[in-house]
Protein backbone atom coordinates (compact mmCIF):
# COMPACT_ATOMS: atom_id res chain seq x y z
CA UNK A 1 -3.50 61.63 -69.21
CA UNK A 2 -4.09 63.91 -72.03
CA UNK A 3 -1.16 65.38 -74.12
CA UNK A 4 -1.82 68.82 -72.57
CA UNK A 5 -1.26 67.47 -68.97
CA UNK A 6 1.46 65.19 -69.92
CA UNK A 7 3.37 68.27 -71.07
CA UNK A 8 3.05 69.71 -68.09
CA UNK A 9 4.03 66.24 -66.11
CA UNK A 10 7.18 66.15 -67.78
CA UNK A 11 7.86 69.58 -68.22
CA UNK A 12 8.35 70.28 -71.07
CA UNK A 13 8.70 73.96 -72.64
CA UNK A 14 7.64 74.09 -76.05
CA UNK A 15 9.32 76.91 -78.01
CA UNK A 16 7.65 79.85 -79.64
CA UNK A 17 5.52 78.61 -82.64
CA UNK A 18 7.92 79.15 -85.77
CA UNK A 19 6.96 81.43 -88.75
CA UNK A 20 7.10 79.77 -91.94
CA UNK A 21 10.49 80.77 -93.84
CA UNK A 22 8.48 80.50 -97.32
CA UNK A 23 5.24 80.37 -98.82
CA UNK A 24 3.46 77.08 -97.31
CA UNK A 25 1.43 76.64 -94.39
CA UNK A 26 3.21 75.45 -91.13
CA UNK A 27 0.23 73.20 -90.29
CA UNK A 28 -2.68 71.74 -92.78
CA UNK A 29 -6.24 70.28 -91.75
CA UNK A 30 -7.55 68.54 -94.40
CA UNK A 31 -10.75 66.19 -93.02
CA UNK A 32 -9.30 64.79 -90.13
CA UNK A 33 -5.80 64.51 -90.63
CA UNK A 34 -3.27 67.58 -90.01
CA UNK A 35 -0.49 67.86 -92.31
CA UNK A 36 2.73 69.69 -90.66
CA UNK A 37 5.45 71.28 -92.94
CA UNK A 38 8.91 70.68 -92.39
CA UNK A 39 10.55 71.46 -88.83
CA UNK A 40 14.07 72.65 -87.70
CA UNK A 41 15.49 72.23 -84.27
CA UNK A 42 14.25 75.97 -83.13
CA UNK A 43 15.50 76.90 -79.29
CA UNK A 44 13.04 78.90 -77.22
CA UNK A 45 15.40 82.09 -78.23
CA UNK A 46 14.50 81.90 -81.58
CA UNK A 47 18.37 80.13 -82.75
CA UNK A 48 17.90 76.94 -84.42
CA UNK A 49 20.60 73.83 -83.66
CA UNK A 50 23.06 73.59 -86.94
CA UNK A 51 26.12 71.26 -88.37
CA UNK A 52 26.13 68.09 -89.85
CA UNK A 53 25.84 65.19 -88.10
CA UNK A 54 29.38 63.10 -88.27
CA UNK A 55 31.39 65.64 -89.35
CA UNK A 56 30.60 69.09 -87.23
CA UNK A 57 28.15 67.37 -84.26
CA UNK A 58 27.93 63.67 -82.88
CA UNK A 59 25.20 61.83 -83.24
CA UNK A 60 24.04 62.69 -79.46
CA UNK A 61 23.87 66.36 -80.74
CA UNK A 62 21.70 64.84 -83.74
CA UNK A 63 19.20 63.25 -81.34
CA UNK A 64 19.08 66.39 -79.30
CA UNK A 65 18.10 68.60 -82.12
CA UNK A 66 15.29 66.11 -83.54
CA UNK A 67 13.84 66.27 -79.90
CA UNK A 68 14.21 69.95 -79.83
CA UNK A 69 12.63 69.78 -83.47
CA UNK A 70 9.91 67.59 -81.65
CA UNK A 71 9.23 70.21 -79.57
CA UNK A 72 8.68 72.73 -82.47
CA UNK A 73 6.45 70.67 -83.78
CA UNK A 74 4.31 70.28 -80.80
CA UNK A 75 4.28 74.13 -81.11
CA UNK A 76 3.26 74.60 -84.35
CA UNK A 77 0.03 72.25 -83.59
CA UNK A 78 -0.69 73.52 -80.01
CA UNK A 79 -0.60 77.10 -82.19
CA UNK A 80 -2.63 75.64 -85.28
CA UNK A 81 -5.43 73.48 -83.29
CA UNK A 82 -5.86 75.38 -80.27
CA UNK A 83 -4.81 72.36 -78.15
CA UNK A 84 -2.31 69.37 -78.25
CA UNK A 85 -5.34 67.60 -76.75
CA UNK A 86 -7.21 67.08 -80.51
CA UNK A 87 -4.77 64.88 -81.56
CA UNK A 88 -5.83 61.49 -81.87
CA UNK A 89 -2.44 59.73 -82.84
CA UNK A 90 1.14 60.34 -85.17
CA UNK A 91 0.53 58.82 -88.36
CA UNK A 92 3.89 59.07 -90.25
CA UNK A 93 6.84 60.91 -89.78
CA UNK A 94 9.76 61.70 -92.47
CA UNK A 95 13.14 62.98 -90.60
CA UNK A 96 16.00 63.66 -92.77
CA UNK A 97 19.24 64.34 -91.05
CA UNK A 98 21.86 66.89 -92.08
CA UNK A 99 25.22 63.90 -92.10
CA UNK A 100 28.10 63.48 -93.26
CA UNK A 101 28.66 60.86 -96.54
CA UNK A 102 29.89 58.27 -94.20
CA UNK A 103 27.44 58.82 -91.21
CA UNK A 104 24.99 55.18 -91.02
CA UNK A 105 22.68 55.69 -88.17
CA UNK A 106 19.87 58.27 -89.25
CA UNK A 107 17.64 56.10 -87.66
CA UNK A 108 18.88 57.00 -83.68
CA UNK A 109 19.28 60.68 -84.46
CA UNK A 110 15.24 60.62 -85.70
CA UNK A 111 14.29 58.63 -82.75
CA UNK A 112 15.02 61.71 -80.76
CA UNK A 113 11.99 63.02 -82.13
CA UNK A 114 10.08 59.86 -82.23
CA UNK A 115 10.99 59.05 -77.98
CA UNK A 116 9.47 62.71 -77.61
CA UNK A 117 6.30 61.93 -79.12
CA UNK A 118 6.13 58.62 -77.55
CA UNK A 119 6.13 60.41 -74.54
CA UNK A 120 3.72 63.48 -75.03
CA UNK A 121 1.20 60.87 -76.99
CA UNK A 122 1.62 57.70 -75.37
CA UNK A 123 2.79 54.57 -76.94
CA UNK A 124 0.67 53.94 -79.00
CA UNK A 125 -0.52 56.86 -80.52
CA UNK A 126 2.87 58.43 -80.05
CA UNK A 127 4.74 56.29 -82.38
CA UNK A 128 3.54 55.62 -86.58
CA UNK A 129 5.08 55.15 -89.55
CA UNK A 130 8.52 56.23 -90.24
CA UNK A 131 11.38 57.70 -92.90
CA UNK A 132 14.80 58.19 -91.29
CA UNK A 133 17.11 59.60 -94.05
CA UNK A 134 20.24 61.19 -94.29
CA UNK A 135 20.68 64.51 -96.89
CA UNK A 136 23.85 65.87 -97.99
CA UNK A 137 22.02 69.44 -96.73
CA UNK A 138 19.39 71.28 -95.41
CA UNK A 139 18.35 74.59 -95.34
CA UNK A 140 20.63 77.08 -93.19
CA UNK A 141 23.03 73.92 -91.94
CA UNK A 142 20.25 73.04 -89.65
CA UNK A 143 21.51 69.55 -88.12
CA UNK A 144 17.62 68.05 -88.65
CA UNK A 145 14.55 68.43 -90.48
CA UNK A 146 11.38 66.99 -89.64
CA UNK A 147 7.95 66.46 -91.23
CA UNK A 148 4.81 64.69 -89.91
CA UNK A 149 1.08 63.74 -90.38
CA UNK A 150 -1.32 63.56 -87.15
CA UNK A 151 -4.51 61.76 -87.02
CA UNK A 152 -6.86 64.41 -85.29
CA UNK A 153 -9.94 63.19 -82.95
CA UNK A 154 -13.80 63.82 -84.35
């Protein structure tokens, strides 16, 4: 089933595209690999998900905004390559999570991403390399950001 279709299947509603909030490029092609800038957990409405994870949310909150962030994500590329369907597999993800000093699991907030793409992608390709880090902030409180690299098919 290709990743268009599984969409569908499980669906899934994929949030408008977001605008980049500085001067980069939301989405890179560079040969055949596609380079996508830093994501925040952006709702359909256009609000993004915010607060630090073990101090203002719980970590369940934290794995909900790095699948909503998953679903940005999937916008951005549907938006920059015409179709989920030319991705070939995730290469390598980097998700650094907004926590508090004493918060240890980064790891099982990410994977809220990670499960999503798993599931849109299969798998296989649906699951690469990995970062899982926690930052003392991020831009606008947001509780997640996420960056990734996809293989695209020839």
């Amino acid at each position: 089933m290709s990743p268009e279709e599984k969409l569908k299947q499980l669906n899934l509603e994929l949030p408008p595209a977001p605008k980049p909030a500085g001067l980069y490029k939301p989405v890179l092609v560079v040969g055949n690999m596609a380079y996508v800038s830093g994501h925040a957990p952006l709702m359909a409405d256009g609000s993004t998900m915010k607060g630090r994870v073990g101090q203002d949310v719980d970590q369940q909150a934290g794995y909900a905004a790095a699948r909503q962030t998953g679903l940005a994500m999937l916008a951005t590329l549907r938006a920059g390559l015409g179709s989920l369907d030319r991705v070939q597999r995730l290469v390598k993800t980097l998700g650094m999570v907004n926590a508090a000093p004493d918060f240890e699991n980064h790891p099982a907030v990410i994977n809220g991403f990670s499960e999503l793409l798993a599931e849109v992608f299969g798998p296989d390709n649906g699951v690469g390399a990995r970062s899982a880090v926690g930052m003392g902030s991020l831009p606008m409180n947001i509780t997640v950001e996420i960056e990734a690299q996809f293989e695209l098919k020839p």
